[in-house]
Protein backbone atom coordinates (compact mmCIF):
# COMPACT_ATOMS: atom_id res chain seq x y z
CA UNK A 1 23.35 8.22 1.52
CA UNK A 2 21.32 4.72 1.16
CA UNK A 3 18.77 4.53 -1.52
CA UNK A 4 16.28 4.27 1.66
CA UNK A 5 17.30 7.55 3.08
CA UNK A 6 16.78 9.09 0.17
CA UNK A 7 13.70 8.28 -0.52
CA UNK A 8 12.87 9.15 3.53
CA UNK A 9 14.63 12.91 3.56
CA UNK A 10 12.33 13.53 0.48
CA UNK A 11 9.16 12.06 1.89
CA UNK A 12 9.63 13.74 5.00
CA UNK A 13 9.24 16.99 3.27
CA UNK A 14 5.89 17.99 2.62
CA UNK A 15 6.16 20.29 0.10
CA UNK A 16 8.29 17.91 -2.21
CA UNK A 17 6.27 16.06 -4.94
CA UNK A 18 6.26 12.39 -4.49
CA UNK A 19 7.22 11.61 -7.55
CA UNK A 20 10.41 11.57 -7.02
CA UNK A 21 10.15 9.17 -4.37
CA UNK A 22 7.98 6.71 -6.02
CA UNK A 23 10.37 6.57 -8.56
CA UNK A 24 13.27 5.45 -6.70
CA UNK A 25 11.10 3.08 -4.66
CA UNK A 26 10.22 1.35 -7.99
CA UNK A 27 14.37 1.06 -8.67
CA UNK A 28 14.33 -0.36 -5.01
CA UNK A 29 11.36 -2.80 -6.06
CA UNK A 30 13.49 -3.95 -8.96
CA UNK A 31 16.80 -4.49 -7.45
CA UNK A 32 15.37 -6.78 -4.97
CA UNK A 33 13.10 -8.32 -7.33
CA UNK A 34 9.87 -7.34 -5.08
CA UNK A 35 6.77 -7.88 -7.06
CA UNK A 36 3.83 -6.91 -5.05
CA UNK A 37 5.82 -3.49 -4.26
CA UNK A 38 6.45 -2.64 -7.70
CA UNK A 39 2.93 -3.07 -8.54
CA UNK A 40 1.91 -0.63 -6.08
CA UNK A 41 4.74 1.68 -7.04
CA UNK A 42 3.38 1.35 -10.66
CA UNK A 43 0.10 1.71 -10.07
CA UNK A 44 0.56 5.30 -8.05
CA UNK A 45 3.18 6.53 -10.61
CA UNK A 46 1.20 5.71 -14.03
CA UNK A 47 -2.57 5.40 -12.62
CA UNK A 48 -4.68 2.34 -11.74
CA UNK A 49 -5.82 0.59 -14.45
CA UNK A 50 -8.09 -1.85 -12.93
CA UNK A 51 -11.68 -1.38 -11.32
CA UNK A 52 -10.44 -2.14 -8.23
CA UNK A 53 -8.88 1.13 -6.13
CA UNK A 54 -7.62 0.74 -2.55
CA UNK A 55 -9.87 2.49 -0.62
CA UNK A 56 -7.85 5.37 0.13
CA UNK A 57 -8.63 6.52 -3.61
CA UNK A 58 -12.23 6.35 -3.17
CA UNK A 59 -13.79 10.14 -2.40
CA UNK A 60 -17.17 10.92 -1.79
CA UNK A 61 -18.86 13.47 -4.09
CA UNK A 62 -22.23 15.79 -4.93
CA UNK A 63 -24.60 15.30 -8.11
CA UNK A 64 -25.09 18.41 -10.15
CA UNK A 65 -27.40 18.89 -12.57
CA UNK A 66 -29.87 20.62 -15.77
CA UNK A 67 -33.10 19.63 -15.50
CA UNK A 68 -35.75 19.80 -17.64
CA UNK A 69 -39.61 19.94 -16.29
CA UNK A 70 -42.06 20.70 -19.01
CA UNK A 71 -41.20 24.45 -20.15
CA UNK A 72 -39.21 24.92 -17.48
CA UNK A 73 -35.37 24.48 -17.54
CA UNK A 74 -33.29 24.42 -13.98
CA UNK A 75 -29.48 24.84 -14.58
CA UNK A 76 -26.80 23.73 -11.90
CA UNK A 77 -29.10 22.21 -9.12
CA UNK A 78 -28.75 18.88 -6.87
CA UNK A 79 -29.96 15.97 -8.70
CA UNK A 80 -32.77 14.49 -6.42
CA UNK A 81 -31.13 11.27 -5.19
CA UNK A 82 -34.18 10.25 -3.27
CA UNK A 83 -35.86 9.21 -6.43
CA UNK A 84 -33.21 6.70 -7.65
CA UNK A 85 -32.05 3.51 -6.17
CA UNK A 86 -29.92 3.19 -3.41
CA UNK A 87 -26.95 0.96 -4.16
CA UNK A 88 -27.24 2.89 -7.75
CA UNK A 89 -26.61 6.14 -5.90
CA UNK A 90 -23.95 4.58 -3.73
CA UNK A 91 -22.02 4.25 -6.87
CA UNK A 92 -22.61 7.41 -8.34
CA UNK A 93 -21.93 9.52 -5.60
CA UNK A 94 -18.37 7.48 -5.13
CA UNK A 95 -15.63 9.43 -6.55
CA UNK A 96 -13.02 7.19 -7.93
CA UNK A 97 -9.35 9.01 -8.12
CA UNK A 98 -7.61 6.47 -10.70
CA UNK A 99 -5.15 9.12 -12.13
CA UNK A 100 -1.23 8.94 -11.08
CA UNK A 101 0.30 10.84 -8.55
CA UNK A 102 1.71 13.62 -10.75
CA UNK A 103 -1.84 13.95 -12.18
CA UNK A 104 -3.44 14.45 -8.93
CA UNK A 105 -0.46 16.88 -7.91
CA UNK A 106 -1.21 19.06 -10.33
CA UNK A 107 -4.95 18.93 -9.75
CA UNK A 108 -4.44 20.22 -6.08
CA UNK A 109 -2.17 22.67 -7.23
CA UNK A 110 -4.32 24.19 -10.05
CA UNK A 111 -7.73 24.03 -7.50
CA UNK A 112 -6.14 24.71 -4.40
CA UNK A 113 -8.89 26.67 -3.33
CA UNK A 114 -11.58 25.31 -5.48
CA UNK A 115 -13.74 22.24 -6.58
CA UNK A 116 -13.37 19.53 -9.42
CA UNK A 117 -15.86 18.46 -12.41
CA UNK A 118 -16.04 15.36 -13.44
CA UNK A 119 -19.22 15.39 -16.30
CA UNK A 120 -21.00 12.70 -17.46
CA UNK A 121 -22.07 11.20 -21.09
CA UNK A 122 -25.59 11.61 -22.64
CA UNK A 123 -25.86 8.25 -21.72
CA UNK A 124 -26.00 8.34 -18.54
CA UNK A 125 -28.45 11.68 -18.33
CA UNK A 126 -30.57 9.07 -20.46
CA UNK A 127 -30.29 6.40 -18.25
CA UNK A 128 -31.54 8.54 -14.84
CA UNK A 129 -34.03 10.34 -17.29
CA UNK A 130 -35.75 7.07 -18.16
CA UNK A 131 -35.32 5.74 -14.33
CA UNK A 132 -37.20 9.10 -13.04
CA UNK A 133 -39.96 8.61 -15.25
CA UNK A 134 -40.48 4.68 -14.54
CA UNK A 135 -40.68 6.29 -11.04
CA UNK A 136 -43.50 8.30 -11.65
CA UNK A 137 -41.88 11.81 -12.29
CA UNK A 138 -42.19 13.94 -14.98
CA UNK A 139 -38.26 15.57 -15.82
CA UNK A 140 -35.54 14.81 -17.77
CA UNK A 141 -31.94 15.61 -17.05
CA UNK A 142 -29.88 16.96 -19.94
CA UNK A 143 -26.25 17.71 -18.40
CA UNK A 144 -25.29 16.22 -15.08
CA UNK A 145 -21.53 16.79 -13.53
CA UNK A 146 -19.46 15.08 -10.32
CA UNK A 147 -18.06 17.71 -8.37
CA UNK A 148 -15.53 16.72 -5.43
CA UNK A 149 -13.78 19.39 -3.08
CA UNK A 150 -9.69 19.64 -4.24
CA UNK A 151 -8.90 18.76 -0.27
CA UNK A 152 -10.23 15.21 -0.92
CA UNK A 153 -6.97 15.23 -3.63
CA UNK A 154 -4.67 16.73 -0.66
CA UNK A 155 -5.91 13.52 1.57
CA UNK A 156 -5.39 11.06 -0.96
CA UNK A 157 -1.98 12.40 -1.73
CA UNK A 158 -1.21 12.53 2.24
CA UNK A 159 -2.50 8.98 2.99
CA UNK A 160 0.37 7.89 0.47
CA UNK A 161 3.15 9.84 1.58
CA UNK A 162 2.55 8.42 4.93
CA UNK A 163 2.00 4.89 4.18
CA UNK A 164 5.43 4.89 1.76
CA UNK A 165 7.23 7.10 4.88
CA UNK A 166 6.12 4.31 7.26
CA UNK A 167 7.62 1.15 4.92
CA UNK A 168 10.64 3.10 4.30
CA UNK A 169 11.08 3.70 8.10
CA UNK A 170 10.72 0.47 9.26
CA UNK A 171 12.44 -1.47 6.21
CA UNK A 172 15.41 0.65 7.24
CA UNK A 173 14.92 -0.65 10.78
CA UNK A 174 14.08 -4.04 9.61
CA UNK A 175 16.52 -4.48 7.31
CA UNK A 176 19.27 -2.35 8.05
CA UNK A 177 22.07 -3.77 5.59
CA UNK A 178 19.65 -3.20 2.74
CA UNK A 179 21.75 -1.97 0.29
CA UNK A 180 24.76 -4.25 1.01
CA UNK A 181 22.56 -7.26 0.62
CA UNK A 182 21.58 -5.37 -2.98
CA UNK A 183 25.07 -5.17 -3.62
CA UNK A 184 26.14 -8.83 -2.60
CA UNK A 185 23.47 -10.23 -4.45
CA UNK A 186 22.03 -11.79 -1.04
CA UNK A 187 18.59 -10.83 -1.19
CA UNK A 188 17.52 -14.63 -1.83
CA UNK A 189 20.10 -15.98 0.47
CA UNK A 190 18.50 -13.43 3.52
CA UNK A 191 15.01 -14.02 2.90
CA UNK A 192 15.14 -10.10 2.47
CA UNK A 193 11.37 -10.35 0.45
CA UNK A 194 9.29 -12.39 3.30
CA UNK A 195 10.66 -9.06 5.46
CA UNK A 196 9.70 -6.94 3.07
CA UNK A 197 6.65 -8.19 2.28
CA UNK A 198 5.61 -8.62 6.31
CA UNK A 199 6.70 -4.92 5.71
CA UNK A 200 4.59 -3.83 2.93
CA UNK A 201 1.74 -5.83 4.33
CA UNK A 202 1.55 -3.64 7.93
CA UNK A 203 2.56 -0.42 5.78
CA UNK A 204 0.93 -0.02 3.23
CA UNK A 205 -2.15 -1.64 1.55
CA UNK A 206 -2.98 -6.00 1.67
CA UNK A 207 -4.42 -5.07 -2.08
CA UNK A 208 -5.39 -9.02 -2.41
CA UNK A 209 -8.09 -9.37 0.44
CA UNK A 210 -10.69 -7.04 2.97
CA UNK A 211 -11.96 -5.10 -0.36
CA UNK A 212 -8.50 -3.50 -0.48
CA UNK A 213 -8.60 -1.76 2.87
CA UNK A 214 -5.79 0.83 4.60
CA UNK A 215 -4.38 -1.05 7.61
CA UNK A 216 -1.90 1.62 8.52
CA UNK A 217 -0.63 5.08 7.97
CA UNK A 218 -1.12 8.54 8.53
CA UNK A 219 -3.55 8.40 11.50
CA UNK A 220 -3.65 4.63 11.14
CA UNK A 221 -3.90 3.52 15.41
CA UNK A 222 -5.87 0.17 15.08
CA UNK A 223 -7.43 -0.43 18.25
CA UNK A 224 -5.60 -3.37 19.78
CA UNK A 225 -7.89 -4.90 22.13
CA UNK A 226 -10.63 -5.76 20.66
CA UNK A 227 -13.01 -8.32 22.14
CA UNK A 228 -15.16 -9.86 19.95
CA UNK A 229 -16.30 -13.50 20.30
CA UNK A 230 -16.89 -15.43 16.90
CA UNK A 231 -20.01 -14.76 15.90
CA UNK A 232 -21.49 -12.15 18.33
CA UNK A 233 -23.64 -9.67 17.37
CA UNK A 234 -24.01 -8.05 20.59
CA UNK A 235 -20.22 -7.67 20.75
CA UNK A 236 -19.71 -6.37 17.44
CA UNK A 237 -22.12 -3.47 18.20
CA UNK A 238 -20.65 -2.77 21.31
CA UNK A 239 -17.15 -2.20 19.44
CA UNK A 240 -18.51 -0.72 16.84
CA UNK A 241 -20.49 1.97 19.43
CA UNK A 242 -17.16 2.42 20.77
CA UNK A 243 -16.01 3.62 18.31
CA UNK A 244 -18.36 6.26 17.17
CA UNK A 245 -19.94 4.45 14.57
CA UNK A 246 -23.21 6.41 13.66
CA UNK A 247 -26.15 3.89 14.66
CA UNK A 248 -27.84 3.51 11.28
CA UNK A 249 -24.47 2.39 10.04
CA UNK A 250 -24.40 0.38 12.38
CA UNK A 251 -27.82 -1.35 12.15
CA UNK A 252 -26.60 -1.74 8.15
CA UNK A 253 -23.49 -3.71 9.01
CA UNK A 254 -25.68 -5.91 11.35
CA UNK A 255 -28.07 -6.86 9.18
CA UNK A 256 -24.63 -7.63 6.63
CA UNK A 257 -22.89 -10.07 8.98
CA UNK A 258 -26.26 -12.03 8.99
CA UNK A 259 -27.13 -12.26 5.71
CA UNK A 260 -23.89 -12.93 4.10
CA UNK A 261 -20.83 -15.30 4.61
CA UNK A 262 -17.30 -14.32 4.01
CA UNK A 263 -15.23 -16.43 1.87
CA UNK A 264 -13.10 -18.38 3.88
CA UNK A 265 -10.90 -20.65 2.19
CA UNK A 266 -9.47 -16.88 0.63
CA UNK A 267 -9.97 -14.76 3.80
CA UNK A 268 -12.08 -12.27 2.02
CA UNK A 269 -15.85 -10.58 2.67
CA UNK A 270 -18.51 -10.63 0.16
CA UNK A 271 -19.12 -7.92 -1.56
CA UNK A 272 -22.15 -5.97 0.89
CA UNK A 273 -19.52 -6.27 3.68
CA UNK A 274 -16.69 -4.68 1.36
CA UNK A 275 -18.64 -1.63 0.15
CA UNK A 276 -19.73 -0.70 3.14
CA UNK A 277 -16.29 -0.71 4.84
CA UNK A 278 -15.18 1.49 1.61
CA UNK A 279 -18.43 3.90 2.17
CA UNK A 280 -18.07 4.11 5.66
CA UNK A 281 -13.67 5.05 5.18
CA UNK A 282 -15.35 7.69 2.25
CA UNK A 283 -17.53 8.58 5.42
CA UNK A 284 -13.76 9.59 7.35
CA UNK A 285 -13.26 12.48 4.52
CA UNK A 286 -16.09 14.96 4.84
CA UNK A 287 -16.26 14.63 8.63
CA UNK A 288 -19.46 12.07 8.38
CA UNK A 289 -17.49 9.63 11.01
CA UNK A 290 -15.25 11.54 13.29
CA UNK A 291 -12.34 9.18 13.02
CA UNK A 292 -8.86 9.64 11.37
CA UNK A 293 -9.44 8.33 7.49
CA UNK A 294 -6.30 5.89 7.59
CA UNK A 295 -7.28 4.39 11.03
CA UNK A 296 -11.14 3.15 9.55
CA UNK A 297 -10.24 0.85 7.41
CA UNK A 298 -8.34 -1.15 9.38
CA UNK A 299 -10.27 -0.94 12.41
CA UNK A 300 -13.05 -2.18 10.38
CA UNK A 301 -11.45 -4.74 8.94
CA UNK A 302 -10.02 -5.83 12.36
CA UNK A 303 -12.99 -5.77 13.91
CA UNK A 304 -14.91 -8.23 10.87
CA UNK A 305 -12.54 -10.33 11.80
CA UNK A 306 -12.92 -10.99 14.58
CA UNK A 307 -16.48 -11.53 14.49
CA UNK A 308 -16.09 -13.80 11.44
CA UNK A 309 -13.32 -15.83 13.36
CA UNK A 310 -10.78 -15.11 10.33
CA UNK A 311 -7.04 -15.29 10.95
């Protein structure tokens, strides 16, 4: 049995952990000296060091919270968001799953039925405290806690198994010689890594442009014929409506295409344009936009696009 179909009769089970096959696709990544694979591989096996998470790993989460209000003390209620500014709340309620794959296996596993805590520091109890009172209100918050529902582990953990199942399947079909190329030493000689990479590109994640968007995977169908001429407003909303969008989201991704330019020497958005493609996929996971989560990114990217005239 090929290194490939190992790594596929393992993934195909669901009930197998993936770290298994990560670990052979990093072996795979290193006998054919594929760079941008290996990174990825290393990256779900040890934990993502960076700020930057593909927005798969990006969960949406509720604000608990003890408040004090004169005498009075209020343990383990919602922390009023509507007194706070937006794009700070954005960030706070975004739920970033860094941790490896083995980490977030055992998480799921431990609270399969249940909810996770992530508390905050002092500092930051400080920080709202002082930003409620320059808003005119008279509490302080003492203890304040993240809490995510365990299922938005289980989707993380699904969106990779299908996105490594999908390269494996069709860099078998690509490339179907794989491992006698590995064994020949012809991986140069073949131009085996622009495959690949063409491969890992409509497979997995593009983590170098879009504000590191899904393009395919588990539930990933892209809609194909889009129709968007360069620069159309009307046309983008009409997609966009298509698609279920919710209108205010809408009307906020409207106003973004006007305002601000993508960068197009390097193919990417600017940074109002990124965030809200990574709240609106966040959006996919507690049923806010009836879509499949692995689909919205890339038909959000696609359609950006194509209204930006980027290629």
């Amino acid at each position: 049995m090929t290194i490939i179909e190992q790594i596929i009769d393992e993934l195909s089970n669901s009930e197998k952990s993936l770290t298994n096959p990560l670990l052979k696709t990093k072996v795979l990544a290193t006998r054919i000296s594929n760079e941008e694979l290996m990174k990825w591989t290393n990256d779900e096996l040890s934990g993502y060091k960076e700020k930057e998470l593909p927005t798969y790993r990006l969960g949406t989460s509720n604000i608990t919270c003890t408040m004090q209000q004169g005498f009075d003390t209020y343990e383990n209620v919602p922390l009023p968001l509507m007194v706070f500014q937006n794009t700070f709340i954005d960030d706070l309620l975004q739920f970033r799953f860094n941790d490896s794959i083995q980490t977030l296996e055992n998480q799921e596993r431990e609270n399969r039925n249940g909810i996770i805590y992530k508390d905050f520091g002092p500092d930051m109890c400080a920080i709202l405290t002082k930003m409620a009172i320059d808003a005119g209100q008279r509490f302080a918050i003492t203890t304040m806690s993240m809490v995510v529902h365990v299922s938005q582990i289980t989707q993380v953990l699904a969106e990779v198994r299908a996105k490594l199942l999908d390269f494996m399947l069709q860099l078998e079909k690509e490339v179907p010689n794989l491992d006698e190329l590995i064994k020949n030493k012809l991986i140069v000689k073949e131009n085996v890594n622009e495959k690949i990479g063409k491969i890992y590109n409509q497979t997995i994640i593009n983590t170098s442009g879009f504000g590191n968007t899904i393009t395919t995977g588990e539930g990933n169908s892209v809609t194909s014929n889009i129709n968007i001429t360069l620069g159309s407003v009307a046309d983008l909303k009409r997609e966009l409506e298509k698609n279920s969008v919710p209108a205010k989201n809408i009307d906020e991704i409207i106003q973004i295409v006007q305002e601000e330019e993508p960068n197009r020497e390097t193919k990417k958005f600017g940074t109002k344009a990124n965030k809200w493609v990574q709240k609106m996929v966040s959006m996919t996971l507690d049923g806010t936009w009836q879509i499949g989560t692995g689909a919205a990114g890339g038909l959000l990217v696609e359609l950006l696009k194509a209204y930006y005239g980027i290629h």
